[in-house]
C-alpha atoms as a PDB file:
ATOM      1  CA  UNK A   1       0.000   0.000   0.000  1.00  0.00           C
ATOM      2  CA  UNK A   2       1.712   3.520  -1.114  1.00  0.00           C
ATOM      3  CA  UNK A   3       1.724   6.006   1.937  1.00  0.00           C
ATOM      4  CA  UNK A   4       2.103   9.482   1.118  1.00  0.00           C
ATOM      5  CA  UNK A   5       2.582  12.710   3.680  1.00  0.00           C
ATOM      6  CA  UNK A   6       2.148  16.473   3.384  1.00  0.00           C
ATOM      7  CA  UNK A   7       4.099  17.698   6.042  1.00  0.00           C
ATOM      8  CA  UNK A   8       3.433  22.116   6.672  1.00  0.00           C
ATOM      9  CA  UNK A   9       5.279  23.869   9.328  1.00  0.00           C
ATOM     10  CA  UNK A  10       2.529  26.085  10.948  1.00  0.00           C
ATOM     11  CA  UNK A  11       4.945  29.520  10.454  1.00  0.00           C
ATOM     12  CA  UNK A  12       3.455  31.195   8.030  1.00  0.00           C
ATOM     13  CA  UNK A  13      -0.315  30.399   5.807  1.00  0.00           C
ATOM     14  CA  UNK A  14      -0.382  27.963   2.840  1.00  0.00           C
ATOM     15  CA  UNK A  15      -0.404  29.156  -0.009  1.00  0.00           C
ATOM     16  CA  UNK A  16      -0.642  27.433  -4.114  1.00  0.00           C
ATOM     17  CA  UNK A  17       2.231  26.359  -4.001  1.00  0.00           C
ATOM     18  CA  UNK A  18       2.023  24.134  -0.647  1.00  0.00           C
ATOM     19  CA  UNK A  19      -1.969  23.237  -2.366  1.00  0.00           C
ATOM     20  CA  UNK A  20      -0.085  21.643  -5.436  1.00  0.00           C
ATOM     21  CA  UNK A  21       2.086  19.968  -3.263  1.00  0.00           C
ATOM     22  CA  UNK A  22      -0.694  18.315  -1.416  1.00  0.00           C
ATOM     23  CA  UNK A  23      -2.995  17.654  -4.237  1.00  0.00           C
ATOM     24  CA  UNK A  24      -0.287  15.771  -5.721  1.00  0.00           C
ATOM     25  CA  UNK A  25       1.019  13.995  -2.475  1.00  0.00           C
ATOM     26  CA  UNK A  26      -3.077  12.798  -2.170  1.00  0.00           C
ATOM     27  CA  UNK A  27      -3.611  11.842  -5.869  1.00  0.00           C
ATOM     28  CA  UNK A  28      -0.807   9.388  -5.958  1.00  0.00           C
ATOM     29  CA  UNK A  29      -1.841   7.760  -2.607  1.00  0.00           C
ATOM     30  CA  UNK A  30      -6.008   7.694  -3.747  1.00  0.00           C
ATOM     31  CA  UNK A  31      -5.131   6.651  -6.819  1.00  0.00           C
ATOM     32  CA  UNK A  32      -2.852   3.367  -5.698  1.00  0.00           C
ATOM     33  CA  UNK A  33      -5.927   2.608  -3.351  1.00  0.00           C
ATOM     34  CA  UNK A  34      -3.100   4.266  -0.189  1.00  0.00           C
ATOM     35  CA  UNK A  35      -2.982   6.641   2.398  1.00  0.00           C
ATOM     36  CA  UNK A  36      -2.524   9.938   2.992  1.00  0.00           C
ATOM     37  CA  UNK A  37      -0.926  11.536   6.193  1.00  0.00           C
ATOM     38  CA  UNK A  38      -1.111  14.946   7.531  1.00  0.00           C
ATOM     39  CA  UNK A  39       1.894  15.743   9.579  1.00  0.00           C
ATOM     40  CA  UNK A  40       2.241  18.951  11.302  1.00  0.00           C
ATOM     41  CA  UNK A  41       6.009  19.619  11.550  1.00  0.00           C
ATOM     42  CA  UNK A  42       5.549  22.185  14.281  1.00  0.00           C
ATOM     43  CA  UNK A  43       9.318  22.721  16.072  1.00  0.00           C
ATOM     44  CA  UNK A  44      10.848  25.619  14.103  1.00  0.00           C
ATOM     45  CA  UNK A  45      10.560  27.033  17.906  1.00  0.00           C
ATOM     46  CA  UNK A  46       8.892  30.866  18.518  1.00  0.00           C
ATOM     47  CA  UNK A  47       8.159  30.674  14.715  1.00  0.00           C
ATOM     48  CA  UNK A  48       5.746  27.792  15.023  1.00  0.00           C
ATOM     49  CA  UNK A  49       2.019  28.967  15.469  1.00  0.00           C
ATOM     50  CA  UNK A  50      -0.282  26.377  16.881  1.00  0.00           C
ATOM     51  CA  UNK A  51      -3.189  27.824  15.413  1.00  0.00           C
ATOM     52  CA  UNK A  52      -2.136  27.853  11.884  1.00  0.00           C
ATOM     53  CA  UNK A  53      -2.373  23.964  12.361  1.00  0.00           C
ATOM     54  CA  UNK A  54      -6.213  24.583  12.386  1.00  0.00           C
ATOM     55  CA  UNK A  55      -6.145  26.621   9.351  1.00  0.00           C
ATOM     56  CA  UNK A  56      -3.979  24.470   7.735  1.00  0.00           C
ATOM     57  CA  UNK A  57      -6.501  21.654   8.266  1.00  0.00           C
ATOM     58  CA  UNK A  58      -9.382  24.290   7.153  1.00  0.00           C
ATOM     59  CA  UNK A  59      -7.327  24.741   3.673  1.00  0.00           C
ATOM     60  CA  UNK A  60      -6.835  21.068   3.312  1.00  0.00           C
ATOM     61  CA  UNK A  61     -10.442  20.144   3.287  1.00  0.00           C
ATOM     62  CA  UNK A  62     -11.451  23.144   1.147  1.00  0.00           C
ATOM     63  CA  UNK A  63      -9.873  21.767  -1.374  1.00  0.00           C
ATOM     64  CA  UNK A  64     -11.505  18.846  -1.038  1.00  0.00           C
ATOM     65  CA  UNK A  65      -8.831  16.466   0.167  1.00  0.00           C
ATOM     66  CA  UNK A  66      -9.165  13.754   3.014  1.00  0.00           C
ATOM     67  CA  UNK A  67      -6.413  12.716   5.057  1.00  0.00           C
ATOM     68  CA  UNK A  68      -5.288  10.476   8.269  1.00  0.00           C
ATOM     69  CA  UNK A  69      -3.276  12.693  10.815  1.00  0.00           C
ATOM     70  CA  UNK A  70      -0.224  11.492  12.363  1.00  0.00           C
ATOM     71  CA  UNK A  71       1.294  12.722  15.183  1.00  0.00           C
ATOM     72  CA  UNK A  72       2.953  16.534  15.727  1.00  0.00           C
ATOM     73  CA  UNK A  73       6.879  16.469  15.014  1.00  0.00           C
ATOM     74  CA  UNK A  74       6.266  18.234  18.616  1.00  0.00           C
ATOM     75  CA  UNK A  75       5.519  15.011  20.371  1.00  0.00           C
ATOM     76  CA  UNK A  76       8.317  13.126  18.801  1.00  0.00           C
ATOM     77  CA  UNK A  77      11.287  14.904  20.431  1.00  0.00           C
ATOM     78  CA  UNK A  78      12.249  11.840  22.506  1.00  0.00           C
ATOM     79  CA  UNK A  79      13.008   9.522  18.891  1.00  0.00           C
ATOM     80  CA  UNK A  80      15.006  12.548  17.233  1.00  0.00           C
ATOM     81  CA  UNK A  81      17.047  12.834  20.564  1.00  0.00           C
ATOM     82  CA  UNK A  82      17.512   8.860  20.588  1.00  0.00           C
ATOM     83  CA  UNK A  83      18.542   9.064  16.910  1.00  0.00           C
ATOM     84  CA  UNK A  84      21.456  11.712  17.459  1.00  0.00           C
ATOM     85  CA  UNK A  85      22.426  10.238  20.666  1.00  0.00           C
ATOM     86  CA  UNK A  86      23.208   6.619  18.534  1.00  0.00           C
ATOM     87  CA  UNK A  87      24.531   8.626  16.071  1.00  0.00           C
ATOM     88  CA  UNK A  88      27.167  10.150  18.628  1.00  0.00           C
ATOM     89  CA  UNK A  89      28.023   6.805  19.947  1.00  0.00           C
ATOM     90  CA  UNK A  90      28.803   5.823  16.483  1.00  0.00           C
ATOM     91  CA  UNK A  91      31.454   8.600  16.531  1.00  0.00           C
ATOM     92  CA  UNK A  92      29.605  10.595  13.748  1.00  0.00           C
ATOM     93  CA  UNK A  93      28.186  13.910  15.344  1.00  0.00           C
ATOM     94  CA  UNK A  94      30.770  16.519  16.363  1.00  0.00           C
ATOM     95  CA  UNK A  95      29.592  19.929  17.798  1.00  0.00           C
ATOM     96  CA  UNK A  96      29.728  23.336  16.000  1.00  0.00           C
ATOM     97  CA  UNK A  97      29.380  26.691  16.903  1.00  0.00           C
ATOM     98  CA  UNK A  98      30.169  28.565  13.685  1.00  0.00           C
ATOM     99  CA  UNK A  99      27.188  31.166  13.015  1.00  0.00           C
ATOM    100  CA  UNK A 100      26.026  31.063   9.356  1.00  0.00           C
ATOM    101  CA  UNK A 101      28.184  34.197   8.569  1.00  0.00           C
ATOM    102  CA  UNK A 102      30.864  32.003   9.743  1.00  0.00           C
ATOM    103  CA  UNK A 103      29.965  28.908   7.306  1.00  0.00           C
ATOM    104  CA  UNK A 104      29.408  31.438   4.299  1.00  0.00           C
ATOM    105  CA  UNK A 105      33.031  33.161   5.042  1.00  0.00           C
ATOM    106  CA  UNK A 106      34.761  30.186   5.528  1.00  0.00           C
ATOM    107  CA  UNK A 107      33.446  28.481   2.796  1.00  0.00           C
ATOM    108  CA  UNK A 108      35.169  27.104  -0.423  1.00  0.00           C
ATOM    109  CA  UNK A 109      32.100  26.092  -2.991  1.00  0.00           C
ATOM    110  CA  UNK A 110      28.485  26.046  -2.685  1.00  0.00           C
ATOM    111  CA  UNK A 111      26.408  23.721  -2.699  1.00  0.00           C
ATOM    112  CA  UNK A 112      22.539  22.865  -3.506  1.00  0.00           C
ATOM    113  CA  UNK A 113      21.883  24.232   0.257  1.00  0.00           C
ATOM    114  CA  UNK A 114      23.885  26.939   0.170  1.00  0.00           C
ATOM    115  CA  UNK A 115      27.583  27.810   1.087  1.00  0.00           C
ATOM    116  CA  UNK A 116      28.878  24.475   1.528  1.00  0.00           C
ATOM    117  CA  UNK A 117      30.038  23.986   5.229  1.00  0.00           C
ATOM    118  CA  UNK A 118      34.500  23.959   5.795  1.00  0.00           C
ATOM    119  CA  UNK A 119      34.389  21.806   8.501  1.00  0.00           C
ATOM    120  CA  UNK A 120      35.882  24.298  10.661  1.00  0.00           C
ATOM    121  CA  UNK A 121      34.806  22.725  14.156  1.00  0.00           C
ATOM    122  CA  UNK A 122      35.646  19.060  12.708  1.00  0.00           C
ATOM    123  CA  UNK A 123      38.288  17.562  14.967  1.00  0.00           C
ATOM    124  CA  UNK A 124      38.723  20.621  17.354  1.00  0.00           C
ATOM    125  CA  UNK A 125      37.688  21.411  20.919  1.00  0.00           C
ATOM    126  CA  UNK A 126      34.200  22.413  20.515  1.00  0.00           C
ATOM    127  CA  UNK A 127      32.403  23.338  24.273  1.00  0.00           C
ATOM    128  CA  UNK A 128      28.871  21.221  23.345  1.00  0.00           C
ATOM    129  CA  UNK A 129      26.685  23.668  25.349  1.00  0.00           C
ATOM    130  CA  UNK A 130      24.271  25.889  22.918  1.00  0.00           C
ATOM    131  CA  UNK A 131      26.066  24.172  19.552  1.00  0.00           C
ATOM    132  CA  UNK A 132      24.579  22.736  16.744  1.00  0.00           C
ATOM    133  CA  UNK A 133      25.476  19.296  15.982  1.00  0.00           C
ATOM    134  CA  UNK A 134      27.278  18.083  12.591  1.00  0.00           C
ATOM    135  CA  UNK A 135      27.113  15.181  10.687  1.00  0.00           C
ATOM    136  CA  UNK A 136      30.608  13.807   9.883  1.00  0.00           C
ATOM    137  CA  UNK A 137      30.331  13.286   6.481  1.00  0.00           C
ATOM    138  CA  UNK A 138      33.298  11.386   5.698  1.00  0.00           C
ATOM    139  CA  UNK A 139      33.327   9.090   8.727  1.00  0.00           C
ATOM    140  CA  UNK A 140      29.681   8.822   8.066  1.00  0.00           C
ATOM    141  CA  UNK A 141      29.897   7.487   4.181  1.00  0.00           C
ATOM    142  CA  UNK A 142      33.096   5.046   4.922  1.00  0.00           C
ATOM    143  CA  UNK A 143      30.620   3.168   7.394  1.00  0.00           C
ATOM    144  CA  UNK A 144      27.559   3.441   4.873  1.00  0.00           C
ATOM    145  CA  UNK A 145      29.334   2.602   1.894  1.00  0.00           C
ATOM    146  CA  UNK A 146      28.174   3.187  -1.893  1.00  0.00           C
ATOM    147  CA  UNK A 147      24.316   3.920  -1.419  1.00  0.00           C
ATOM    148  CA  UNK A 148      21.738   4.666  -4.436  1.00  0.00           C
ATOM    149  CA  UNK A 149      17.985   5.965  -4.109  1.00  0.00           C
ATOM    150  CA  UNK A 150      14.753   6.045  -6.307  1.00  0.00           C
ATOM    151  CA  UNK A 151      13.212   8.889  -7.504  1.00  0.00           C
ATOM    152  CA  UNK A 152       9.733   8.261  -9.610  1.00  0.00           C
ATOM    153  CA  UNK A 153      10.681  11.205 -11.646  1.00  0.00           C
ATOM    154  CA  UNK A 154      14.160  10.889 -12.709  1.00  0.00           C
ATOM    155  CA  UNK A 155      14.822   7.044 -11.859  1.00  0.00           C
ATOM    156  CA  UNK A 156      17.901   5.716  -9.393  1.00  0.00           C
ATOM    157  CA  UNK A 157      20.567   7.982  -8.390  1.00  0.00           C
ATOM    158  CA  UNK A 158      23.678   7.792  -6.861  1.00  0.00           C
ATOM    159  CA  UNK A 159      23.455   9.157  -3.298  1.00  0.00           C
ATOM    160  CA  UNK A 160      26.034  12.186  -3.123  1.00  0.00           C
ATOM    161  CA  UNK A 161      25.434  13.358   0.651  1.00  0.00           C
ATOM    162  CA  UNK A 162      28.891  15.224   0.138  1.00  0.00           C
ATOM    163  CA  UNK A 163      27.694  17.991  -2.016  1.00  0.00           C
ATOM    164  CA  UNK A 164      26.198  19.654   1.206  1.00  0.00           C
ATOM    165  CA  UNK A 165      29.254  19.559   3.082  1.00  0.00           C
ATOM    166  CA  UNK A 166      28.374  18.049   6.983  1.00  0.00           C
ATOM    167  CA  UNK A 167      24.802  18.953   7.524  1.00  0.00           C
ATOM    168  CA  UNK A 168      23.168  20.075  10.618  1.00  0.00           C
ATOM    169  CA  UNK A 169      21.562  17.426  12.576  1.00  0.00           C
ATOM    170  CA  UNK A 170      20.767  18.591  15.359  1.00  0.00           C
ATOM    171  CA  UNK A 171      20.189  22.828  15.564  1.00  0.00           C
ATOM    172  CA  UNK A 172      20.975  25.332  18.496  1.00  0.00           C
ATOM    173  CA  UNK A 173      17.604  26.872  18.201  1.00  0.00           C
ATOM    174  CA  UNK A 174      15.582  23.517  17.432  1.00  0.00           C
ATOM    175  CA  UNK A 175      15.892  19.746  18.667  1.00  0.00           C
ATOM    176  CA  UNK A 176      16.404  18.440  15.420  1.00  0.00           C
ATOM    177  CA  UNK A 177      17.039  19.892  12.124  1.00  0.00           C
ATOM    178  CA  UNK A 178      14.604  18.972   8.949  1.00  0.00           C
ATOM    179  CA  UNK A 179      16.811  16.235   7.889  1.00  0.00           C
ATOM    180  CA  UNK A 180      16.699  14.146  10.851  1.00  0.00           C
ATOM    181  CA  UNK A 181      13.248  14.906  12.200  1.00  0.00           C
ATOM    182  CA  UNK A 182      11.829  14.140   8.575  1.00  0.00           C
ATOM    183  CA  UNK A 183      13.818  10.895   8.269  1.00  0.00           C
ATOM    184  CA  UNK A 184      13.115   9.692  11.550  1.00  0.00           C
ATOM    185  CA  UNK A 185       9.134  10.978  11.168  1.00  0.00           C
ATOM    186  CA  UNK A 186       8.596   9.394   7.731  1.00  0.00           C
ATOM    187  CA  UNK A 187      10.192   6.243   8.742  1.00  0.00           C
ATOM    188  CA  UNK A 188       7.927   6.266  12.203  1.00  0.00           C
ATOM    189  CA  UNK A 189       4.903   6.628   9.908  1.00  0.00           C
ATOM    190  CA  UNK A 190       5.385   3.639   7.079  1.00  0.00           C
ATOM    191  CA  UNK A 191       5.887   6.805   4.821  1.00  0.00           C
ATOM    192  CA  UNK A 192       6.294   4.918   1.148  1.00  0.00           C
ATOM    193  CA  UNK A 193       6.633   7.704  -1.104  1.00  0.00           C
ATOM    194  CA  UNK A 194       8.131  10.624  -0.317  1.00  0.00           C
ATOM    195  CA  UNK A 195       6.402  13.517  -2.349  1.00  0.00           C
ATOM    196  CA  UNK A 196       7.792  16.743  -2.143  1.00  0.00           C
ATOM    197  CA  UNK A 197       9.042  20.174  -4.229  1.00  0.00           C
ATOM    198  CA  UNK A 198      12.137  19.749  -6.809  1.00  0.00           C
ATOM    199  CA  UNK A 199      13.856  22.379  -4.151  1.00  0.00           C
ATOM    200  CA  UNK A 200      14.489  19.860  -1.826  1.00  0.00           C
ATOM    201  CA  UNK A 201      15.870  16.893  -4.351  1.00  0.00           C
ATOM    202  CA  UNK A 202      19.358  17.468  -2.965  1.00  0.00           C
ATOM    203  CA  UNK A 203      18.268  16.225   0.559  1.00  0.00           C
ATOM    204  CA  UNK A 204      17.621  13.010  -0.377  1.00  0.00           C
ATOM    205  CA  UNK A 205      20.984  12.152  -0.332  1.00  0.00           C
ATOM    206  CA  UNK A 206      21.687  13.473   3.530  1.00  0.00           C
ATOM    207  CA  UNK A 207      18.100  11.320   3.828  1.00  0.00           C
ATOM    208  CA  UNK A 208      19.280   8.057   2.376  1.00  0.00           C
ATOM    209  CA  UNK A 209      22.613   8.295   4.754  1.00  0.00           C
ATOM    210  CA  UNK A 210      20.365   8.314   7.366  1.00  0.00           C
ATOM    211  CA  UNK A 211      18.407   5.774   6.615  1.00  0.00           C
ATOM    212  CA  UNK A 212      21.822   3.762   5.818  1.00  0.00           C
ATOM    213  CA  UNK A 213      23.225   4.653   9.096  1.00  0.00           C
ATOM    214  CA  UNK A 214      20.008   3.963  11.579  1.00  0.00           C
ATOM    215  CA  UNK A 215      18.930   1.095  10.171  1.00  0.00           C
ATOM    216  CA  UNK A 216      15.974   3.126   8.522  1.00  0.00           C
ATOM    217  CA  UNK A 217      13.165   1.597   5.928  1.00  0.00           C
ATOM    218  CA  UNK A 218      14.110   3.047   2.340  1.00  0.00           C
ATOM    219  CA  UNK A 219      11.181   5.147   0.662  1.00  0.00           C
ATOM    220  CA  UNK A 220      10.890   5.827  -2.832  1.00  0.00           C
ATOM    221  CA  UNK A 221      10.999   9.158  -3.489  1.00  0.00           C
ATOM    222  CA  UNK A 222       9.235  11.985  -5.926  1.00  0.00           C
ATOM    223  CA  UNK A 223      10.173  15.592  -6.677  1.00  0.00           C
ATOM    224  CA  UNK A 224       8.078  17.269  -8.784  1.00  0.00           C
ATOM    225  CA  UNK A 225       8.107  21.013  -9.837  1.00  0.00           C
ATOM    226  CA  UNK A 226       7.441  23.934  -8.030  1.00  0.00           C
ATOM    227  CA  UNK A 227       4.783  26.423  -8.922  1.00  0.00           C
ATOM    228  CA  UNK A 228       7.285  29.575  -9.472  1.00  0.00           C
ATOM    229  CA  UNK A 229       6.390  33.062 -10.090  1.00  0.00           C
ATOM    230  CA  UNK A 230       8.369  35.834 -12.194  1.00  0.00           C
ATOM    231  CA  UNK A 231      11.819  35.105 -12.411  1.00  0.00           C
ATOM    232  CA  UNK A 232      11.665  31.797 -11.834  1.00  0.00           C
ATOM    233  CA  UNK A 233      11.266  32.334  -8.052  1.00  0.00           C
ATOM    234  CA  UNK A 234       9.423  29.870  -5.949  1.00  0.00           C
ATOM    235  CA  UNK A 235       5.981  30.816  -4.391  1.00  0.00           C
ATOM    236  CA  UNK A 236       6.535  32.565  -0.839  1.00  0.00           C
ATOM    237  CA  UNK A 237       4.156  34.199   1.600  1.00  0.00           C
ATOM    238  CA  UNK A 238       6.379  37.020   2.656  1.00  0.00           C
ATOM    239  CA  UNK A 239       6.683  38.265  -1.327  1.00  0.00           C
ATOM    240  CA  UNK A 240       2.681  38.295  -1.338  1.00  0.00           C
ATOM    241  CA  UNK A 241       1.950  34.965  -2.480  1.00  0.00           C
ATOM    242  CA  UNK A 242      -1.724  34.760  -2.084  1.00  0.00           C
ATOM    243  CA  UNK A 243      -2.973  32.738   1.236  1.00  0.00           C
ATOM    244  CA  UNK A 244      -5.309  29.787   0.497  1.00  0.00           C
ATOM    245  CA  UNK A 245      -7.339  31.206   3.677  1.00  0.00           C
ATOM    246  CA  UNK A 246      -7.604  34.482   2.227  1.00  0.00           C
ATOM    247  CA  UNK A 247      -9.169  32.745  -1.013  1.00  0.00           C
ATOM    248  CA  UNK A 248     -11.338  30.392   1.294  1.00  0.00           C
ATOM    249  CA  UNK A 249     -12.629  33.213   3.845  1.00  0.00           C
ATOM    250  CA  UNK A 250     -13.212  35.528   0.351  1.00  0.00           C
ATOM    251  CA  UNK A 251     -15.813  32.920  -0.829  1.00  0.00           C
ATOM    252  CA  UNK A 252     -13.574  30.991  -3.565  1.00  0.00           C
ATOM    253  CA  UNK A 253     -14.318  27.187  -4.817  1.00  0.00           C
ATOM    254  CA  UNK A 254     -11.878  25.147  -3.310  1.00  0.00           C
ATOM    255  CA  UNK A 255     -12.721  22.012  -5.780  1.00  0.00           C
ATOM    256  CA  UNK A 256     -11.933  24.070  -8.679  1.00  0.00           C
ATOM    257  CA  UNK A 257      -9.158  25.483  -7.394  1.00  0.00           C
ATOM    258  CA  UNK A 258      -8.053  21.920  -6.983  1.00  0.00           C
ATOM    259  CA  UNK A 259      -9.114  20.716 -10.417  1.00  0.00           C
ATOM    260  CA  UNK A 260      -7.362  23.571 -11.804  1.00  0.00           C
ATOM    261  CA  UNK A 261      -4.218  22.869 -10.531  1.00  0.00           C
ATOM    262  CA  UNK A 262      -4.520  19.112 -11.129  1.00  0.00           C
ATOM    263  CA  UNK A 263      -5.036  20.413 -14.869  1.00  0.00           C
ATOM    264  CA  UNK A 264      -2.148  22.810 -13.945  1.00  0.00           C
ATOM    265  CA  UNK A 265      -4.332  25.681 -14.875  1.00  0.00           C
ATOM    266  CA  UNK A 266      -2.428  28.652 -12.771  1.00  0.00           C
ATOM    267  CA  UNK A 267      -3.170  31.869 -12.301  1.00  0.00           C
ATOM    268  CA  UNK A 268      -1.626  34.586 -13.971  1.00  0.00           C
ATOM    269  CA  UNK A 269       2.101  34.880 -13.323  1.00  0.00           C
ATOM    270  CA  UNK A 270       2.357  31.781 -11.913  1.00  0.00           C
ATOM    271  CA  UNK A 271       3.764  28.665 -13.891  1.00  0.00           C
ATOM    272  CA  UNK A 272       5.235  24.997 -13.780  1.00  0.00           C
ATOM    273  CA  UNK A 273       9.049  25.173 -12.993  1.00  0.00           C
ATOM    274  CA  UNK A 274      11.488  22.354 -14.737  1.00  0.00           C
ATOM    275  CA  UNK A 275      11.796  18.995 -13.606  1.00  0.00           C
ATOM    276  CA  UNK A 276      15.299  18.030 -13.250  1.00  0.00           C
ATOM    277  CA  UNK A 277      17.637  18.742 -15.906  1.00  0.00           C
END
């Protein structure tokens, strides 16, 4: 049975972009007779808004979509803290204080996430209290060996964790950073198919180390393409991007909202992005 997930953090409203997202995350699962999950991935601390979990829920079933819930990353702290402390024991977290200035000054290429991380705090004398925690990359990939992952989209790749430099596992400001609470979380809820935007492709191969390393389930994955604006710019709230509540409170058809972007019939100024190249 394919399980699916849409997975919102409750910091800011949904907009089309997160409705595509979802639309397509609950076509694939209703139409291979699956399930799916609404998981609210509420621990981006002060920025997390328990109420938006209610709107979010509001928007959901506007546009006519049914779902299962799962539990709140919130309630899961306890398996992301077990997962980092095994990870330690294995010899494969180190602490780092570097502030993202830091990172982008010391940094020698970038990456799909960004300035691509020097490993400055790798191997030194690192005080553990208020750091972030770092994913060893090398150590982490000689114990893991060659790995390779599925996409639906564009077929099996070679997992290249090391174009990211050592990710962030566990954050100063959060107990767990999106890459281990989402690979923990999906694993935790039979999570088959991983739908998600093309923006986060790259993290599937920090995901499938993960899964490598904890002795994780492997999901297939699918990236499909963002809905982007002018400029090729992905859909964001804080630019203006229209809210789905706004549309829903102003009166709006959520079905044909939905059938429209199933038919990827977009408003004006808004398009398909590429697939992968």
């Amino acid at each position: 049975m394919e399980v699916t997930r849409f997975a919102p953090s409750p910091n800011g409203s949904l907009h089309l972009g997160h409705a595509f997202a979802a639309i397509v995350a609950h076509d694939i699962a209703r139409s291979r007779d699956g399930r799916f999950l609404l998981r609210i991935e509420d621990i981006d601390g002060a920025r997390s808004r328990s109420d938006l979990a209610d709107e979010f829920r509001a928007d959901l079933a506007w546009l006519g979509l049914t779902w299962d819930e799962v539990p709140a990353q919130s309630t899961r702290l306890a398996s992301y803290d077990a997962a980092a402390q095994r990870l330690r024991e294995m010899g494969l977290l180190y602490p780092c204080t570097c502030t993202r200035a830091e990172v982008s000054e010391a940094a020698r290429r970038t990456g799909p996430e960004g300035p691509v991380y020097a490993g400055t705090c790798r191997g030194r004398e690192v005080d553990p209290a208020g750091a972030a925690w770092r994913l060893d990359l090398g150590k982490a990939m000689a114990m893991a060996g060659s790995l390779s992952w599925e996409d639906e989209l564009a077929g099996i790749r070679q997992a290249q964790p090391e174009l990211a430099g050592d990710p962030v596992l566990v954050r100063k400001d959060a107990p767990a950073s999106y890459h281990l609470a989402a690979t923990i979380d999906d694993a935790a809820d039979g999570v088959t198919l991983v739908t998600r935007g093309m923006d986060l492709f790259a993290a599937a191969n920090v995901h499938r180390l993960l899964q490598a390393l904890l002795d994780l389930p492997v999901p297939r994955w699918h990236h499909h393409p963002l809905l982007v604006e002018a400029g090729n710019r992905k859909l964001a709230k804080r630019r203006g991007s229209s809210g789905l509540d706004e549309m829903r409170l102003r009166g709006e058809d959520g079905r044909a909202l939905a059938d429209a972007l199933r038919a990827h019939r977009f408003p004006a100024g808004i398009s398909l992005g590429h697939h992968l190249d």
